[in-house]
C-alpha atoms as a PDB file:
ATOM      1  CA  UNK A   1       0.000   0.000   0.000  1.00  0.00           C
ATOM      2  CA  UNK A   2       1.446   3.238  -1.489  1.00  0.00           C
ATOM      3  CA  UNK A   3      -1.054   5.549   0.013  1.00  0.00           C
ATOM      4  CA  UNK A   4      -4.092   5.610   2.037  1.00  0.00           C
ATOM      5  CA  UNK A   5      -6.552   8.439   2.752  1.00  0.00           C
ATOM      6  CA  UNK A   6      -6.558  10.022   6.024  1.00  0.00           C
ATOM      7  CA  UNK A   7     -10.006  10.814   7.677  1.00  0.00           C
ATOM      8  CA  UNK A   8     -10.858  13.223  10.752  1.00  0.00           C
ATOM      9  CA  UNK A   9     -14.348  13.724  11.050  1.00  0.00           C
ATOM     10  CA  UNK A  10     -15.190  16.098  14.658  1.00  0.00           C
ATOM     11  CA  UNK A  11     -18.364  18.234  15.690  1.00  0.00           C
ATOM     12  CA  UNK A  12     -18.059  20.834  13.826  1.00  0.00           C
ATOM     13  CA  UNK A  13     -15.201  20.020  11.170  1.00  0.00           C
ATOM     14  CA  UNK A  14     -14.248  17.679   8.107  1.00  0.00           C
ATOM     15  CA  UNK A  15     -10.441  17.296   7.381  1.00  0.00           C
ATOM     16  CA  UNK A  16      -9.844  14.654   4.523  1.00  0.00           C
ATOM     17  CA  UNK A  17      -6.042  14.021   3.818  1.00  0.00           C
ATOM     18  CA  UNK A  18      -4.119  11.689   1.069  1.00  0.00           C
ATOM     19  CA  UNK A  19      -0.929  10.407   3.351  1.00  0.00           C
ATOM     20  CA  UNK A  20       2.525   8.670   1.379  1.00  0.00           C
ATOM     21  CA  UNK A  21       2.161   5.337   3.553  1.00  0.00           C
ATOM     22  CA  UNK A  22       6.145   5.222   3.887  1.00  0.00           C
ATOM     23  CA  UNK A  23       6.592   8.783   4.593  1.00  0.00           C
ATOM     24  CA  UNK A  24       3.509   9.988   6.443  1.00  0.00           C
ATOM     25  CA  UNK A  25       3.473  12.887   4.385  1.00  0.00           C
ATOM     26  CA  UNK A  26       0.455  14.810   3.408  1.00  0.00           C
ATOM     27  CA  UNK A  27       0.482  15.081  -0.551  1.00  0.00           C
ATOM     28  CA  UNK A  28      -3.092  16.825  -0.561  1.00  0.00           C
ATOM     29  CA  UNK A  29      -5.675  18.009   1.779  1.00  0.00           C
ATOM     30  CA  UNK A  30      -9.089  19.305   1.817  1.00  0.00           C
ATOM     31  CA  UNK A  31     -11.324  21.044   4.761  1.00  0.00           C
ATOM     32  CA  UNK A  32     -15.150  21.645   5.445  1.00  0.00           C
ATOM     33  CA  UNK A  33     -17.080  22.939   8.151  1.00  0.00           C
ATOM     34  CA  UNK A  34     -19.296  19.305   7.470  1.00  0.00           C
ATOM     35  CA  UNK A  35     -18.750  18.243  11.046  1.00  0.00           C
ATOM     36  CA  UNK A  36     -20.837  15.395  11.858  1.00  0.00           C
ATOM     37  CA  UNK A  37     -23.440  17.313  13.847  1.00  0.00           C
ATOM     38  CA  UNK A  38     -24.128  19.202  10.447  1.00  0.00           C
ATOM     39  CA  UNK A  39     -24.479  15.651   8.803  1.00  0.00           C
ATOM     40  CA  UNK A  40     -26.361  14.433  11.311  1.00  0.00           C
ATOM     41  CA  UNK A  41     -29.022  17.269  10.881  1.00  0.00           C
ATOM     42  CA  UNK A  42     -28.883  17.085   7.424  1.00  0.00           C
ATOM     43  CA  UNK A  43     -29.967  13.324   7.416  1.00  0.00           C
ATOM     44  CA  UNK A  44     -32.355  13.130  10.121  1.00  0.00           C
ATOM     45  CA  UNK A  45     -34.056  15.670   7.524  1.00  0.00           C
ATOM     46  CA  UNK A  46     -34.636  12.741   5.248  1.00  0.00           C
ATOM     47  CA  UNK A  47     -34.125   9.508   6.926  1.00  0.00           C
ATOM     48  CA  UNK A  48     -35.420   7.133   4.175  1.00  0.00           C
ATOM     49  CA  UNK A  49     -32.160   7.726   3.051  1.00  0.00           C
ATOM     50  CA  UNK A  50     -29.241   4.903   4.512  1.00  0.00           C
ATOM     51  CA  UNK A  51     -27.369   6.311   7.012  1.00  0.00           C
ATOM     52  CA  UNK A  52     -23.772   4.545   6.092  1.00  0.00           C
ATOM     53  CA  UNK A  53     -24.552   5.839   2.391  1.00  0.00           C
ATOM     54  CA  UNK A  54     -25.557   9.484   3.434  1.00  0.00           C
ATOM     55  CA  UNK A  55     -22.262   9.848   5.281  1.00  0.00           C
ATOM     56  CA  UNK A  56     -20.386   7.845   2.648  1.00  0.00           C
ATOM     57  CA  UNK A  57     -21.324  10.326   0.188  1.00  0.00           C
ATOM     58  CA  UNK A  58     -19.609  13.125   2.562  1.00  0.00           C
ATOM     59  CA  UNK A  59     -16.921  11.578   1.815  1.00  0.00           C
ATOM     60  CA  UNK A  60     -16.828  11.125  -1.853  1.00  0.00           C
ATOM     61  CA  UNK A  61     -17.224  14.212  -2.481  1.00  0.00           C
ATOM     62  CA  UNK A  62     -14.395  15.846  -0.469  1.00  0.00           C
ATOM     63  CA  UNK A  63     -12.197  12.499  -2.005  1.00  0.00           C
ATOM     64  CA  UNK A  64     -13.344  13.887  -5.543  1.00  0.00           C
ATOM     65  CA  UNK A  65     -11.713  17.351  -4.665  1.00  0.00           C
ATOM     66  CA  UNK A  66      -8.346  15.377  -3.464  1.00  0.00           C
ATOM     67  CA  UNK A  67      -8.277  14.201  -6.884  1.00  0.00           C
ATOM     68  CA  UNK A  68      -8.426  17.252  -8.919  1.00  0.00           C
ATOM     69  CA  UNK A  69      -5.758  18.678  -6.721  1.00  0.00           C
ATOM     70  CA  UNK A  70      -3.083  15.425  -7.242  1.00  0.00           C
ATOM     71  CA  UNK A  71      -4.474  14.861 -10.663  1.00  0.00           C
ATOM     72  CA  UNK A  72      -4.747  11.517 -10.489  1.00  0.00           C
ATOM     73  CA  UNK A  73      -7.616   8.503  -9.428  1.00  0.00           C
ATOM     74  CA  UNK A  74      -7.776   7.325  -6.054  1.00  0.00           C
ATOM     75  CA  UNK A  75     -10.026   4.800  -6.632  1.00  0.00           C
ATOM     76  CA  UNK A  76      -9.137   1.717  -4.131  1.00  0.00           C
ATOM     77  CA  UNK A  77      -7.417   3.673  -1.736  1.00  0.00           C
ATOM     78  CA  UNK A  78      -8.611   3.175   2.043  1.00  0.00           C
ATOM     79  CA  UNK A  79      -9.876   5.360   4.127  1.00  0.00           C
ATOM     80  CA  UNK A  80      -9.450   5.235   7.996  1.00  0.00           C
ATOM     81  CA  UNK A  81     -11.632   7.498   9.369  1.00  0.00           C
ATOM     82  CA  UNK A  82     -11.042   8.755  12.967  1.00  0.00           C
ATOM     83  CA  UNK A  83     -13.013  11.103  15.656  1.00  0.00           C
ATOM     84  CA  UNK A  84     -17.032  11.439  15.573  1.00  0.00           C
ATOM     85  CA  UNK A  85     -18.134   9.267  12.832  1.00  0.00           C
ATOM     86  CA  UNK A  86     -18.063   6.220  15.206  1.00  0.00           C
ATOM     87  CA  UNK A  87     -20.613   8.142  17.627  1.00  0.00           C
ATOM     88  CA  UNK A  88     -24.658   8.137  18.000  1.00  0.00           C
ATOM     89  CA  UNK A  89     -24.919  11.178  15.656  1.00  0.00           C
ATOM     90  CA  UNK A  90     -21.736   9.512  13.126  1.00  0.00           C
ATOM     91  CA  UNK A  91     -22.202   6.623   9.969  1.00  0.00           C
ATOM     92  CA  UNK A  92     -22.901   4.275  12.924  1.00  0.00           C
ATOM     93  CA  UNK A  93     -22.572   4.138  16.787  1.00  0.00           C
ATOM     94  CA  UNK A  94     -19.480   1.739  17.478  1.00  0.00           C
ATOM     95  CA  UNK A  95     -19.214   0.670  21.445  1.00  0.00           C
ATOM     96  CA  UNK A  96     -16.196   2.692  23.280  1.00  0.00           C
ATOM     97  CA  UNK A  97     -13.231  -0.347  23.738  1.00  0.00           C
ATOM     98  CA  UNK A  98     -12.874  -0.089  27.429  1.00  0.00           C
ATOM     99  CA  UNK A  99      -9.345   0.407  28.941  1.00  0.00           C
ATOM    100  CA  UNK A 100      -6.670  -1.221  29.787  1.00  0.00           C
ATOM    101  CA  UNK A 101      -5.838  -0.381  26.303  1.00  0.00           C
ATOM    102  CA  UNK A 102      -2.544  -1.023  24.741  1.00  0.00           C
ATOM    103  CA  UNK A 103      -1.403   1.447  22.774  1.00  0.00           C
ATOM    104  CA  UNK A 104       1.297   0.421  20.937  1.00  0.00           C
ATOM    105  CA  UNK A 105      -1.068  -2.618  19.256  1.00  0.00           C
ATOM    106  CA  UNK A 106      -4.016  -0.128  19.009  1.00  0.00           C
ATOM    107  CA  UNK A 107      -6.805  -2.896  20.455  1.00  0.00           C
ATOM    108  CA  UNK A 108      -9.462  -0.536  19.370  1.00  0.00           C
ATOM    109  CA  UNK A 109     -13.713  -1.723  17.991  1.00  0.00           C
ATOM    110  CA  UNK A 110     -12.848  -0.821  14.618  1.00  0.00           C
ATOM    111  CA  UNK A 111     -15.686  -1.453  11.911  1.00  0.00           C
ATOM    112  CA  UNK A 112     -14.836  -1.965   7.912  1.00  0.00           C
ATOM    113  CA  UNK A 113     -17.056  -0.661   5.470  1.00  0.00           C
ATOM    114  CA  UNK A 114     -16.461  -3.016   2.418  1.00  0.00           C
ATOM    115  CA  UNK A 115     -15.891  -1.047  -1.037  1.00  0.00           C
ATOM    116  CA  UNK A 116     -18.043  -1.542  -3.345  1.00  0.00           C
ATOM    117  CA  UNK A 117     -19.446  -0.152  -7.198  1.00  0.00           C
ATOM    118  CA  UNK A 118     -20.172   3.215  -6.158  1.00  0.00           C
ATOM    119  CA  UNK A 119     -18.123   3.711  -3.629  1.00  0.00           C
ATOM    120  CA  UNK A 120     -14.250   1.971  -4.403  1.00  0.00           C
ATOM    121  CA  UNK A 121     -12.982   2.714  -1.217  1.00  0.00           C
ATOM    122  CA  UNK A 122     -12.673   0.388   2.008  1.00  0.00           C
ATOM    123  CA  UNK A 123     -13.513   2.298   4.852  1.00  0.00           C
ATOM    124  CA  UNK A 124     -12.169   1.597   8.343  1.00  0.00           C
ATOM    125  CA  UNK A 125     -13.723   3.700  11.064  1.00  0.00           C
ATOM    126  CA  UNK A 126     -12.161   3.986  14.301  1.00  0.00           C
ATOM    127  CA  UNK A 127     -14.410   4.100  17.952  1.00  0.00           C
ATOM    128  CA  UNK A 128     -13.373   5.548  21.292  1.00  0.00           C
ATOM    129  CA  UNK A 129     -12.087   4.177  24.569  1.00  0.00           C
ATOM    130  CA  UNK A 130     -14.165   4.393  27.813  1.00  0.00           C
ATOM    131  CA  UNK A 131     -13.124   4.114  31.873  1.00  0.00           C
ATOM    132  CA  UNK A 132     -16.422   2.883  34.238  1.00  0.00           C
ATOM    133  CA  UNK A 133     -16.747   6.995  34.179  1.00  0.00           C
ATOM    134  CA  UNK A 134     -15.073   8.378  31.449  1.00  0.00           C
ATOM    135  CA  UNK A 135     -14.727   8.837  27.488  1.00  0.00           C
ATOM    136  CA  UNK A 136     -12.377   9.924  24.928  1.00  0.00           C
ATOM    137  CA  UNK A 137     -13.300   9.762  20.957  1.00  0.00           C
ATOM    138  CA  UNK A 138     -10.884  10.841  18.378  1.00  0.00           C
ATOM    139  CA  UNK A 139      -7.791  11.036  21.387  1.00  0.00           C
ATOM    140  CA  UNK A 140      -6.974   7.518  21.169  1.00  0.00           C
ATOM    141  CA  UNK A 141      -5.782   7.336  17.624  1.00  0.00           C
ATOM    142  CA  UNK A 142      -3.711  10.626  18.282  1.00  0.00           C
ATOM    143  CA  UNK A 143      -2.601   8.805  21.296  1.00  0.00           C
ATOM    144  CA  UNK A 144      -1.550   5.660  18.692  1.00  0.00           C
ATOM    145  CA  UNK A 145       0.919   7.762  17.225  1.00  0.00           C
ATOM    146  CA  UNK A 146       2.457   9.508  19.887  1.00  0.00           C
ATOM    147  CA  UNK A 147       6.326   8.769  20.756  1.00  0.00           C
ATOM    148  CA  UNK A 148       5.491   6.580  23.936  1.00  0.00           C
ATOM    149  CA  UNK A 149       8.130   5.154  26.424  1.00  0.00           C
ATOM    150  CA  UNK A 150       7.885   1.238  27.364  1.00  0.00           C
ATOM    151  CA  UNK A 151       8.324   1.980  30.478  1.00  0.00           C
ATOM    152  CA  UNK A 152       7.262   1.058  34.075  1.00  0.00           C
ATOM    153  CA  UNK A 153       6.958   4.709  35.368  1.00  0.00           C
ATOM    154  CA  UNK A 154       3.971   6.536  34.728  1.00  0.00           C
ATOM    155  CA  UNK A 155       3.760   8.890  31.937  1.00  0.00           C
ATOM    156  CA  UNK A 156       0.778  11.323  31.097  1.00  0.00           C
ATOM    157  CA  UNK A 157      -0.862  12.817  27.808  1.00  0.00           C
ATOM    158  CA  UNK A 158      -2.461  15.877  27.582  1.00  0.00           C
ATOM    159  CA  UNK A 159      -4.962  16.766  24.842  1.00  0.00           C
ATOM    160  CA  UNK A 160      -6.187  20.294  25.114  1.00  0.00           C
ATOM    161  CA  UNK A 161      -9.581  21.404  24.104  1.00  0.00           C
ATOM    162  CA  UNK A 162     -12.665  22.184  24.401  1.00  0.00           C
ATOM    163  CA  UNK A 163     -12.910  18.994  26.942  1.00  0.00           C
ATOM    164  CA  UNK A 164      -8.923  18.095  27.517  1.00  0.00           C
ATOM    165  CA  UNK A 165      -8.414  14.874  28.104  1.00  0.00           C
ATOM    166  CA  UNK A 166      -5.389  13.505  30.572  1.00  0.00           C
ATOM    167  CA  UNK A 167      -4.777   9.654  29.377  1.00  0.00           C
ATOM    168  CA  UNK A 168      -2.485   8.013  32.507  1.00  0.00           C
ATOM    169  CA  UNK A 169       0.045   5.277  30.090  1.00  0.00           C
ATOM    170  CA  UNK A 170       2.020   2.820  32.116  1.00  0.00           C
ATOM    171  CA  UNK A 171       4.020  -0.059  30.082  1.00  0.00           C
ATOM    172  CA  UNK A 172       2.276   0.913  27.368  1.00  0.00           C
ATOM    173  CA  UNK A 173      -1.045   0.596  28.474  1.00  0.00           C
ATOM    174  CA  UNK A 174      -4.058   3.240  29.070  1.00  0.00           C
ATOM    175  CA  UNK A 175      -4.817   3.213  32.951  1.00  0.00           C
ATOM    176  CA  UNK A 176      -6.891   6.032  33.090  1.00  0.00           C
ATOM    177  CA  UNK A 177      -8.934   9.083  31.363  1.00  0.00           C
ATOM    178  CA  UNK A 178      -9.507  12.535  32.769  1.00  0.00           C
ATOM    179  CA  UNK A 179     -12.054  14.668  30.994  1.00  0.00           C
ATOM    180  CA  UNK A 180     -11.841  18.863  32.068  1.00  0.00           C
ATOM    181  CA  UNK A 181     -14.132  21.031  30.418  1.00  0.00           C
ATOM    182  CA  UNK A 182     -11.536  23.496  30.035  1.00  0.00           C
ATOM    183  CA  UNK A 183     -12.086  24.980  26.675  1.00  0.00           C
ATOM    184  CA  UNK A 184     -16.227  25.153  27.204  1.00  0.00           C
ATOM    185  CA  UNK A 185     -16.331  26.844  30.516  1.00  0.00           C
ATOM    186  CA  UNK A 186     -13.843  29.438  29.183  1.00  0.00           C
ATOM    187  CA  UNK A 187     -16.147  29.971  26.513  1.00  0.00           C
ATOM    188  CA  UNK A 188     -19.034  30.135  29.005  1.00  0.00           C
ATOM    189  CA  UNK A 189     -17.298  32.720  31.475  1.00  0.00           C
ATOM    190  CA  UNK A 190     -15.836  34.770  28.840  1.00  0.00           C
ATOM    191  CA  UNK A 191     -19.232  35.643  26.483  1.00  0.00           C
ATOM    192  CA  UNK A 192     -22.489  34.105  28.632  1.00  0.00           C
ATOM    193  CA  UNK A 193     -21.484  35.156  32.434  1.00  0.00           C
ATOM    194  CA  UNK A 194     -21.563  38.461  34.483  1.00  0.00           C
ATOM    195  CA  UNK A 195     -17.740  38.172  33.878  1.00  0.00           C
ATOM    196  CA  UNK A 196     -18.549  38.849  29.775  1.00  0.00           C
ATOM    197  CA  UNK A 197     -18.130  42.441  30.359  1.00  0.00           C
ATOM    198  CA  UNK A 198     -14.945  42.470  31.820  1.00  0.00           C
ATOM    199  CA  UNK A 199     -13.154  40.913  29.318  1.00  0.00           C
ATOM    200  CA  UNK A 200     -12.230  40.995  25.637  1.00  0.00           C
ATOM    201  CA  UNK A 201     -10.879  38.828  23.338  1.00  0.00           C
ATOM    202  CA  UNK A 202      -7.516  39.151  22.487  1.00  0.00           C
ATOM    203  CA  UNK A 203      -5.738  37.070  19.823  1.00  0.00           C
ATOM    204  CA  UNK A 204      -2.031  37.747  21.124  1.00  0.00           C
ATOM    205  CA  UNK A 205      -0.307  35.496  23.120  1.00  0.00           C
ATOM    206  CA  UNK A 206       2.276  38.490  24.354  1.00  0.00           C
ATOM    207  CA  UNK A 207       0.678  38.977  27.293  1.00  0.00           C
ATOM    208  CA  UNK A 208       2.043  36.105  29.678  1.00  0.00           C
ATOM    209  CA  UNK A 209       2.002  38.061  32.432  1.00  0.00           C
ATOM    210  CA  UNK A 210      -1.478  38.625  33.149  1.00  0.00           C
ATOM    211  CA  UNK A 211      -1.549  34.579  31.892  1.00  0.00           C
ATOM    212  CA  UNK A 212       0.916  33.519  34.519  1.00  0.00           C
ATOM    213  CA  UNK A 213      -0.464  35.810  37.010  1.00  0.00           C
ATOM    214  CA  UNK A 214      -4.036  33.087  36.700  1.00  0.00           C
ATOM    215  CA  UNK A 215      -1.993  29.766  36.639  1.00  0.00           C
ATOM    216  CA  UNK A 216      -0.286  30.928  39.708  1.00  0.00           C
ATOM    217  CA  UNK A 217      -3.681  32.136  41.716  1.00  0.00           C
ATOM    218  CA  UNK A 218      -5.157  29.303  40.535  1.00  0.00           C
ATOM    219  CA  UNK A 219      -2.566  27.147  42.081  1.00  0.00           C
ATOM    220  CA  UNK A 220      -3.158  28.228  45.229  1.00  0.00           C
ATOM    221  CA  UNK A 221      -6.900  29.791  45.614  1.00  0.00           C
ATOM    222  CA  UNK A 222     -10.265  28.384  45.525  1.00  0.00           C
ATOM    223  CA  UNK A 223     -11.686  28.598  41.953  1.00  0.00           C
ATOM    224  CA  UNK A 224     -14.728  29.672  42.678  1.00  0.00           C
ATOM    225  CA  UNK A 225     -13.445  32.819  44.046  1.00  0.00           C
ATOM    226  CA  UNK A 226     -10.924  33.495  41.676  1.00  0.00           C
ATOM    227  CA  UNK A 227     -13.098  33.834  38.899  1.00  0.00           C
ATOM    228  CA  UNK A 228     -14.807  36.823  40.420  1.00  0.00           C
ATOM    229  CA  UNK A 229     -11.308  38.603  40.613  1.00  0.00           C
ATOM    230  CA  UNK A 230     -11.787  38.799  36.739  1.00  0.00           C
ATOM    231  CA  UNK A 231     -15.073  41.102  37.015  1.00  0.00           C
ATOM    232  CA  UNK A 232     -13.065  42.707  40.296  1.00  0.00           C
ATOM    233  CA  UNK A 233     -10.261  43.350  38.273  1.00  0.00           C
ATOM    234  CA  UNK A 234     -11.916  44.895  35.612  1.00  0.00           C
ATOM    235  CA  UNK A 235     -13.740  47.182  38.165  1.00  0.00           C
ATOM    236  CA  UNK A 236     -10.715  48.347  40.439  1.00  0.00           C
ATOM    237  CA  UNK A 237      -9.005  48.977  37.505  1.00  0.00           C
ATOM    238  CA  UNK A 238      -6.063  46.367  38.553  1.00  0.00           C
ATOM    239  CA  UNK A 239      -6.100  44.908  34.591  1.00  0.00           C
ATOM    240  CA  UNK A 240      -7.818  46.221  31.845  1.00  0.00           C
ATOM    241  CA  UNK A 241     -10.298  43.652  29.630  1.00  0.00           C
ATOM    242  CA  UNK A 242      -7.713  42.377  27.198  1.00  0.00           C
ATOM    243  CA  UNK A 243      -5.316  41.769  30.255  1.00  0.00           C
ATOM    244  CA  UNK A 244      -7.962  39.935  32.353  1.00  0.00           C
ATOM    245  CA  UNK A 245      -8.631  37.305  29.115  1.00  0.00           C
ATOM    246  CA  UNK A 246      -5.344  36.102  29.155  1.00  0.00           C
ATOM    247  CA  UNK A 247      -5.959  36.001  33.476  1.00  0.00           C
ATOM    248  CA  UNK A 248      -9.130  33.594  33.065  1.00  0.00           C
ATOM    249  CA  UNK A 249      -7.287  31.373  30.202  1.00  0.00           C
ATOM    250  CA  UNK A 250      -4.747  31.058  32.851  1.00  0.00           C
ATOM    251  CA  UNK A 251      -7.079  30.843  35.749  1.00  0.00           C
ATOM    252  CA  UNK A 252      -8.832  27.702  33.546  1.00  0.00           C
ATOM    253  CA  UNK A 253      -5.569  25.727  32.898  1.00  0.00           C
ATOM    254  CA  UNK A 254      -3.852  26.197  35.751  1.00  0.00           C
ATOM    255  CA  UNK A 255      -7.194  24.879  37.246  1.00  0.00           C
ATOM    256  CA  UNK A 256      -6.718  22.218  35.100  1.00  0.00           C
ATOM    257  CA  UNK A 257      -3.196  20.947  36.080  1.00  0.00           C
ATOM    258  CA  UNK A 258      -2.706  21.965  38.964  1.00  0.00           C
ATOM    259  CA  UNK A 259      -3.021  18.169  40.785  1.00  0.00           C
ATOM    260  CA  UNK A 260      -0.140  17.200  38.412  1.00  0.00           C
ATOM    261  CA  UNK A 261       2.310  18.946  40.740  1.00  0.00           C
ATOM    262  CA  UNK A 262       1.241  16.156  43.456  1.00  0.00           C
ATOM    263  CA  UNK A 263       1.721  13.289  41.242  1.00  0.00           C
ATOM    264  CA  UNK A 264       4.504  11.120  39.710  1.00  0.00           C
ATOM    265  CA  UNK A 265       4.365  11.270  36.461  1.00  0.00           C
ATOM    266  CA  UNK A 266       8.026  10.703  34.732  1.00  0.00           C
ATOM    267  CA  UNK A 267       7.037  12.989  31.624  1.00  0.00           C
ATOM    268  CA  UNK A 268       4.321  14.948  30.920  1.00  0.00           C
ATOM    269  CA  UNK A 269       3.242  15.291  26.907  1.00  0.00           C
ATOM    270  CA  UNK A 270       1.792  18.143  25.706  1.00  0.00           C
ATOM    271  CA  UNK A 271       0.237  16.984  22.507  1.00  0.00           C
ATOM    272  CA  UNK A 272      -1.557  19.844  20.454  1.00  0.00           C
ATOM    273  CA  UNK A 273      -0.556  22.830  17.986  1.00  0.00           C
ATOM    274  CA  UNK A 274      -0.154  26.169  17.735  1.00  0.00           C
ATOM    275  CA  UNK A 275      -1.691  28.604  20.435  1.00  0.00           C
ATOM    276  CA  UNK A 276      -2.994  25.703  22.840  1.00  0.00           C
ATOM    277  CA  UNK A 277       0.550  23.785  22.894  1.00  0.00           C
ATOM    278  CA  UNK A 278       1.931  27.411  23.425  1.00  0.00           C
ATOM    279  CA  UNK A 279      -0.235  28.290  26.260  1.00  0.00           C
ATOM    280  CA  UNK A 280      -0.312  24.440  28.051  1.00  0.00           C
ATOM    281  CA  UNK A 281       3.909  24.150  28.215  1.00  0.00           C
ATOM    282  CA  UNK A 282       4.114  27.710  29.701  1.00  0.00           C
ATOM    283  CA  UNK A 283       1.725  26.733  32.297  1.00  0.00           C
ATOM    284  CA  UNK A 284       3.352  23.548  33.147  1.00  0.00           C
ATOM    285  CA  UNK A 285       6.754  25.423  33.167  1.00  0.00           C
ATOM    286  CA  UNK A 286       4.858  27.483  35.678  1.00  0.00           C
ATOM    287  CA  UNK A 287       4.044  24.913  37.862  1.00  0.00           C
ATOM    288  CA  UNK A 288       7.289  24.047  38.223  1.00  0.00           C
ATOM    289  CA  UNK A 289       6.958  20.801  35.494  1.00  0.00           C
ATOM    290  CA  UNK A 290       9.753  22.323  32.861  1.00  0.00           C
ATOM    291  CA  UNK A 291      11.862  19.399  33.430  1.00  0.00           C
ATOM    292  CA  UNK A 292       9.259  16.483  32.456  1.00  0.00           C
ATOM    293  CA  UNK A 293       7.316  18.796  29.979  1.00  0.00           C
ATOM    294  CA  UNK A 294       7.591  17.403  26.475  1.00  0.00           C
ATOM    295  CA  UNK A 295       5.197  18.187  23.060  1.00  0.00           C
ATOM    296  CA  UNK A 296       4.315  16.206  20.549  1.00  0.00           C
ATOM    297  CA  UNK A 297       2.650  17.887  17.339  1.00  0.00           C
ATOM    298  CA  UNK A 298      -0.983  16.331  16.979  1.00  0.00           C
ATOM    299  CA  UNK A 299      -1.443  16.247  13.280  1.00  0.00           C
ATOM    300  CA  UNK A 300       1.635  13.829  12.771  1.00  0.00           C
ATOM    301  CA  UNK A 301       0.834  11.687  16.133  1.00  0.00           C
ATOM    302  CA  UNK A 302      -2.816  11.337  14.338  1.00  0.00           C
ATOM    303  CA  UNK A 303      -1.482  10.462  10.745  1.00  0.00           C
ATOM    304  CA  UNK A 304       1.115   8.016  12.274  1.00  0.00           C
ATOM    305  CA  UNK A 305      -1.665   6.618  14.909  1.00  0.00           C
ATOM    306  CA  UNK A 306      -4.371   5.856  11.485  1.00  0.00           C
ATOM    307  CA  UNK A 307      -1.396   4.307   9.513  1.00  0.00           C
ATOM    308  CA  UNK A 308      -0.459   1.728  12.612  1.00  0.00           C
ATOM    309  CA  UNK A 309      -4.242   0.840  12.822  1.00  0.00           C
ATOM    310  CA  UNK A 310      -4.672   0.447   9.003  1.00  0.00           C
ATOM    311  CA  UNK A 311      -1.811  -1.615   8.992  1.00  0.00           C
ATOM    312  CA  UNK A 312      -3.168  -3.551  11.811  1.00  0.00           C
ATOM    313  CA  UNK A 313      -6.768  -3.682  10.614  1.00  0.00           C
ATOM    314  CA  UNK A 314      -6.703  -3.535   6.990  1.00  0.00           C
END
């Protein structure tokens, strides 16, 4: 297998990729806004239709654009599709594999999707993993690709987002999942609370002060009451609102990993891009976690994490 066609299907976005098998190297990519909850609406709108097919047809059409831009067929090419399309709103609800999962053989419910006339592509689509109180969907086949240490020490992954995940690995095996809403409550505070008016968005990431200044109160301070010192802040005139944005992000993380300086972790993994894997090793520097901080881009992790379970699966 020369190539194979890279899927990740989330909420509210459609990537579609055509990946050099050998290389892992993107040779063409398309985007959409056709996250599955658009699909989803968009079907239950006329449900005589088949589900599997419906979706299917997503992807043919973004697969047709792939083409025009290499300018060649990629007819019998697989796709392994990752993220939401193995969820109650996706082509078809797959069960969550529960942990202990071993990541470096992927033991993940995968379900094939044999090609056929209309549609010459195999499709392998990828579902979650679960604790007794906890999920993750998309995460584990970043996780598959991530540079992962056999080792008998404890080593933890962080996935920031709108709900960042923590995934606990130990000899190569998933012991636990954390889910933090992170990413939705700062969305929440910031433009639906009383603390909307005392902030303002602000694109830069320049301003680490006012960001440290939040991962260090909320190291120490009880949350609830920290969050007021963002309207309080506003209203003494102690930061102004573009100031007190960057103090909630940091107030929110440092929330957020704050119980890591407690534990034992050998390395800590940052895995993410841009802003978010900017903002996440700062804090953790912060906390005094420099020295077991790593990164890992999330893209590449992802690609390399589909490629080991197409191998494995195909």
């Amino acid at each position: 297998m020369k190539h194979f066609i890279s899927c990740d299907w989330g909420t509210t976005s459609f990537r579609l990729r055509l990946i050099d098998a050998t290389t892992k190297q993107i040779l063409a990519e398309t985007k959409s806004v056709q996250g599955i909850a658009t699909i989803y609406g968009l079907w239950k709108e006329q449900p005589s239709v088949d589900r599997i097919l419906f979706y299917s047809n997503v992807i043919l059409q973004q697969i047709r654009i792939l083409k025009k831009k290499v300018g060649y067929s990629l007819d019998n090419l697989p796709v392994i599709i990752s993220g939401m399309a193995s969820s109650s709103i996706g082509m078809l609800e797959l069960p969550y594999k529960q942990i202990p999962f071993n990541v470096n053989t992927a033991e993940l419910n995968i379900h094939i999707i044999p090609a056929t006339e209309t549609c010459r592509h195999q499709m392998i689509i990828i579902s979650g993993v679960c604790t007794a109180n906890d999920v993750m969907r998309g995460e584990e086949t970043i996780l598959a690709g991530c540079s992962i240490e056999n080792t008998n020490d404890e080593q933890l992954f962080i996935f920031p987002g709108t709900h960042s995940k923590h995934v606990v690995i130990q000899n190569g095996v998933v012991k636990e999942i954390k889910t933090y809403m992170t990413g939705e409550l700062f969305d929440l505070l910031s433009s639906k609370s009383i603390l909307s008016a005392s902030v303002e968005v602000d694109i830069m990431i320049s301003n680490s002060e006012s960001f440290i200044k939040g991962i260090r109160e909320a190291a120490t301070t009880n949350f609830l009451n920290s969050i007021f010192h963002v309207r309080t802040n506003q209203l003494l005139g102690a930061s102004d609102k573009k100031e007190n944005y960057h103090y909630l992000s940091g107030l929110l993380i440092g929330e957020e990993l704050k119980d890591i300086q407690n534990k034992n972790y050998v390395s800590v993994t940052v895995v993410s891009s841009g802003t978010l894997l900017t903002l996440y090793t700062e804090a953790l520097s912060v906390l005094g976690l420099k020295d077991k901080s790593k990164q890992q881009e999330a893209d590449e992790a992802l690609i390399k994490g589909q490629a080991l379970i197409l191998n494995l699966y195909q």
